[in-house]
PDB file of N, CA and C in Angstrom:
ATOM      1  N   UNK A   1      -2.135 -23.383 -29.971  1.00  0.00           N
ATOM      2  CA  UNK A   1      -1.104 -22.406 -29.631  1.00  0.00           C
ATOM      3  C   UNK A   1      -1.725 -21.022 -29.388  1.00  0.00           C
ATOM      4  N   UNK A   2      -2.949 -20.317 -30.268  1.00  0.00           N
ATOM      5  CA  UNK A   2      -3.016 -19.311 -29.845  1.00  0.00           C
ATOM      6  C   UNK A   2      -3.924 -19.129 -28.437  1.00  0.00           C
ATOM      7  N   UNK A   3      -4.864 -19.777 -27.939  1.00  0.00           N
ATOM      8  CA  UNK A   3      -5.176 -19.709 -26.641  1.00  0.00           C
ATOM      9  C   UNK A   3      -4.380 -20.238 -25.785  1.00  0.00           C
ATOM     10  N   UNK A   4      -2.876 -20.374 -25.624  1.00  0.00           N
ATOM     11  CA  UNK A   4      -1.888 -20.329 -25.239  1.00  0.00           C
ATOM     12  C   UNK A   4      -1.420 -18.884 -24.641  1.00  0.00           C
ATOM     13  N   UNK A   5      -0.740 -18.432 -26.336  1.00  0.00           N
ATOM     14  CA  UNK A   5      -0.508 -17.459 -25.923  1.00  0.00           C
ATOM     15  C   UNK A   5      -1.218 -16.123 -25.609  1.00  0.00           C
ATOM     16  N   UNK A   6      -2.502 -16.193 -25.852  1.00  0.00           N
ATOM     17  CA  UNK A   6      -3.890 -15.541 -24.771  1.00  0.00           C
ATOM     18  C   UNK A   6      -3.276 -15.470 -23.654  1.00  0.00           C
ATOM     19  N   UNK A   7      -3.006 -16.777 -22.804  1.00  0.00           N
ATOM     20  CA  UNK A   7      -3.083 -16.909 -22.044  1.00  0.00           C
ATOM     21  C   UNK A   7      -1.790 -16.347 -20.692  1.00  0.00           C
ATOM     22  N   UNK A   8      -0.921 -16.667 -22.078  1.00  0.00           N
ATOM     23  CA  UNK A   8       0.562 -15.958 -21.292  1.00  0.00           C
ATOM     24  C   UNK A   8      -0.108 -13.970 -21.625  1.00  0.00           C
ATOM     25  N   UNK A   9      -0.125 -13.764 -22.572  1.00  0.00           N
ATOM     26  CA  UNK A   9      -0.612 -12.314 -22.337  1.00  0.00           C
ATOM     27  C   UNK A   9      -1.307 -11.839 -21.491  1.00  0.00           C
ATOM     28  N   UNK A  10      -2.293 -12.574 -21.262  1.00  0.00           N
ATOM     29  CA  UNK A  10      -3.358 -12.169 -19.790  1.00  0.00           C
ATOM     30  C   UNK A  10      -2.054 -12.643 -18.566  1.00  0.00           C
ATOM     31  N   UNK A  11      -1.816 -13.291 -18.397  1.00  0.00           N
ATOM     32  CA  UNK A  11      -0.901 -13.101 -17.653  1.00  0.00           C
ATOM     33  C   UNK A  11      -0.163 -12.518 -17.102  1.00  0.00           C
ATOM     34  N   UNK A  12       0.742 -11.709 -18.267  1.00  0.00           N
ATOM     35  CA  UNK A  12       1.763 -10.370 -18.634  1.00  0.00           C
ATOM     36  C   UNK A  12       1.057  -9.442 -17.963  1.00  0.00           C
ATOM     37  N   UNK A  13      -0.279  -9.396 -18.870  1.00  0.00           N
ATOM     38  CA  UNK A  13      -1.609  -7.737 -18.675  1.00  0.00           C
ATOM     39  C   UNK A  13      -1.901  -7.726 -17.164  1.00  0.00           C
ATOM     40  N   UNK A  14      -2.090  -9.223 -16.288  1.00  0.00           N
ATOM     41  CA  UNK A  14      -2.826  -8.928 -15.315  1.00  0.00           C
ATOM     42  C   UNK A  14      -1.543  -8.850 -14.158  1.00  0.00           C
ATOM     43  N   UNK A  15      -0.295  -9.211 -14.351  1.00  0.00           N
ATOM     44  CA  UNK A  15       1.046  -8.922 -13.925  1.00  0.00           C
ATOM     45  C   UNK A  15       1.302  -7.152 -13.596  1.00  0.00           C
ATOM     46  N   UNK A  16       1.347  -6.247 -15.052  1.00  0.00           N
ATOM     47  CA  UNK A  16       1.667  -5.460 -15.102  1.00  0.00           C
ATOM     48  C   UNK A  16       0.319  -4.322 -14.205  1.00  0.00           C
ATOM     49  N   UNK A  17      -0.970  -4.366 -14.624  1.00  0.00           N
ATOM     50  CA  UNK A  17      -1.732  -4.199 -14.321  1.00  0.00           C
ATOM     51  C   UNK A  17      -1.283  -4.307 -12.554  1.00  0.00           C
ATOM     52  N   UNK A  18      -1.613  -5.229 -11.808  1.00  0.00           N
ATOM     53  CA  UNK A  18      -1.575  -5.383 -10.220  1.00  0.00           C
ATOM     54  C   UNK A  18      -0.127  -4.699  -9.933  1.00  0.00           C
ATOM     55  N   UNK A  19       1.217  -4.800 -10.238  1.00  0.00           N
ATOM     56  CA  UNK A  19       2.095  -3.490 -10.349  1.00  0.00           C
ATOM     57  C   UNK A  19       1.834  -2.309 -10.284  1.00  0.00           C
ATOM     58  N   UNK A  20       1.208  -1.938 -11.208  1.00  0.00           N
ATOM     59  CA  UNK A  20       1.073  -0.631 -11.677  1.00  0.00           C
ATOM     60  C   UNK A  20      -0.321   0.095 -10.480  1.00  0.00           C
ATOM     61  N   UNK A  21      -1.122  -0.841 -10.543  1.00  0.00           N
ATOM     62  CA  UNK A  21      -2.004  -1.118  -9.225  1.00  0.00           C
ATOM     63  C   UNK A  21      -1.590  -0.724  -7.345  1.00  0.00           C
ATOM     64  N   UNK A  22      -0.112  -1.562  -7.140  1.00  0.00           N
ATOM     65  CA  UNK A  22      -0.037  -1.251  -5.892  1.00  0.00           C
ATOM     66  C   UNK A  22       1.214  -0.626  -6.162  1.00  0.00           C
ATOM     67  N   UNK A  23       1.997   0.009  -7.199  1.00  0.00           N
ATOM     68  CA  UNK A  23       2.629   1.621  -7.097  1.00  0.00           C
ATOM     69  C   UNK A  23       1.251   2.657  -6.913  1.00  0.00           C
ATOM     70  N   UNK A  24       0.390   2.608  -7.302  1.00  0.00           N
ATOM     71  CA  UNK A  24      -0.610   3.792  -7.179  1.00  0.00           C
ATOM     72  C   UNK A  24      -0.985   3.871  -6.275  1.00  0.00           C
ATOM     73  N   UNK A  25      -0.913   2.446  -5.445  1.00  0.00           N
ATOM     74  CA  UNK A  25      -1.859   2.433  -4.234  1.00  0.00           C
ATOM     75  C   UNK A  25      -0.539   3.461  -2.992  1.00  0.00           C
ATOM     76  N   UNK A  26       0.404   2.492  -3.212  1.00  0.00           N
ATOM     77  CA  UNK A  26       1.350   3.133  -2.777  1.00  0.00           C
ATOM     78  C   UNK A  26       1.732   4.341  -2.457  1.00  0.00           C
ATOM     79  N   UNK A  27       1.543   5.413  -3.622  1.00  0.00           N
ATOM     80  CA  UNK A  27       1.731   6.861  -3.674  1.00  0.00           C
ATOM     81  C   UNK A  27       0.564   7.495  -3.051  1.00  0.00           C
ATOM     82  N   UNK A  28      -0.641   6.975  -3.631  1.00  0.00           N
ATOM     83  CA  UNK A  28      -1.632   7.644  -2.724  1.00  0.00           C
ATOM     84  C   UNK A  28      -1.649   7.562  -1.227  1.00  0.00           C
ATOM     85  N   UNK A  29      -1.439   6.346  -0.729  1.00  0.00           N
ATOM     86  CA  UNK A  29      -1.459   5.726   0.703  1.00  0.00           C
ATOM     87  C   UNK A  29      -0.248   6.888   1.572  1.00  0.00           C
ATOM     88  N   UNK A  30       0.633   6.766   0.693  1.00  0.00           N
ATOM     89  CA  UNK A  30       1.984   7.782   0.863  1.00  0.00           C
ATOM     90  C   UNK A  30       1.308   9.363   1.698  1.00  0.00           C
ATOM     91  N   UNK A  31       0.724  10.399   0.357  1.00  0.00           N
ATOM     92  CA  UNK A  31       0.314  11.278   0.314  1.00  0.00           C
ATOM     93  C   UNK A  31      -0.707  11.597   1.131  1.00  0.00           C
ATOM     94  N   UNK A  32      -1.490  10.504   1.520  1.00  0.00           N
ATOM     95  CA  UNK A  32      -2.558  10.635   2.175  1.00  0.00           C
ATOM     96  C   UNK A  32      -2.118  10.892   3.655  1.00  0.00           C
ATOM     97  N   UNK A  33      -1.378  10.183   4.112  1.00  0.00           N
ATOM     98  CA  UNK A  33      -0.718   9.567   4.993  1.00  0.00           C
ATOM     99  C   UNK A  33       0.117  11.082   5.107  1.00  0.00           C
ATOM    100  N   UNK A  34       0.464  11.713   4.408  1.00  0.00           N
ATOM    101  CA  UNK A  34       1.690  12.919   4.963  1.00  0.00           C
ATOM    102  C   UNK A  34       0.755  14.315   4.974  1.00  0.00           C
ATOM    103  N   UNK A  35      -1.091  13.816   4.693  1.00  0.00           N
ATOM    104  CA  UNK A  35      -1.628  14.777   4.429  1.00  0.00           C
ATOM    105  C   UNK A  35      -2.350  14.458   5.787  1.00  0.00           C
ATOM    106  N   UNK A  36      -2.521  13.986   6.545  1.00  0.00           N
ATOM    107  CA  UNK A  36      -3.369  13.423   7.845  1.00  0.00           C
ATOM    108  C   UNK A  36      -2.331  13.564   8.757  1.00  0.00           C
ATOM    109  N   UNK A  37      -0.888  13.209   8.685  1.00  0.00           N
ATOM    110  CA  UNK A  37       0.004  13.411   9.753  1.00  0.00           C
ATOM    111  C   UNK A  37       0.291  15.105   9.500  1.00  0.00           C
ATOM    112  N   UNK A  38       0.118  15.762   8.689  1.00  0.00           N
ATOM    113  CA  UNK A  38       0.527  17.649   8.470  1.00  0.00           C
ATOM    114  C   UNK A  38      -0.850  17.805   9.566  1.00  0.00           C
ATOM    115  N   UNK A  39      -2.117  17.678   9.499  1.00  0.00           N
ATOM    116  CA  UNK A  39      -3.083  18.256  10.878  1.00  0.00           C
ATOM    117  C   UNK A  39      -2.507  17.289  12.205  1.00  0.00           C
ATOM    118  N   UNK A  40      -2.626  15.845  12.021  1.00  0.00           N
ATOM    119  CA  UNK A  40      -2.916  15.342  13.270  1.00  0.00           C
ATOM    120  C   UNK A  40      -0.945  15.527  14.421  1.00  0.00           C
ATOM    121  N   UNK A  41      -0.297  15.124  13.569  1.00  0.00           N
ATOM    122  CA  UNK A  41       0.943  15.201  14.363  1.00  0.00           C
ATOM    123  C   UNK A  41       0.971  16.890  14.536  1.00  0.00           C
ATOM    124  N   UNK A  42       0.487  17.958  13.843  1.00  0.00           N
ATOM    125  CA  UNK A  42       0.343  19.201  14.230  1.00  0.00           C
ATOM    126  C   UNK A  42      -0.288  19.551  15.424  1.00  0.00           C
ATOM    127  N   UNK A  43      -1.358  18.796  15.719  1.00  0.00           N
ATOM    128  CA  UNK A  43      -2.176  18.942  17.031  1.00  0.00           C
ATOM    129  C   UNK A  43      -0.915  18.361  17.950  1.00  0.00           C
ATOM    130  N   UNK A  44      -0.595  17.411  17.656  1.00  0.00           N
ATOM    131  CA  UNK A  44       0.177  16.000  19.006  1.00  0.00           C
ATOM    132  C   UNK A  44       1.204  17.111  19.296  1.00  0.00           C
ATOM    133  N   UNK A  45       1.776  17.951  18.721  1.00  0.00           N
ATOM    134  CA  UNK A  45       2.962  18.850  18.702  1.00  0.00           C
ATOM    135  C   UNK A  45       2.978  20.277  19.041  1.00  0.00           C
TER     136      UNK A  45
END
């Protein structure tokens, strides 16, 4: 039972983890993205 529930925990950890993972990726990708379109759509405009 307990390398069981190891196993559901790594699970949980590597669940929450890859979440928490592509919200970050997310926000950065976001920011980056509104920080490259503030010069480049500035030029196009």
């Amino acid at each position: 039972m307990g390398s069981f529930e190891y196993i559901v925990i790594g699970a949980i950890v590597a669940a929450a983890v890859l979440y928490l993972g592509a919200v970050i990726f997310k926000k950065t990708k976001s920011m980056s993205a509104k920080s490259d379109c503030g010069s480049d759509c500035g030029c196009d405009s």
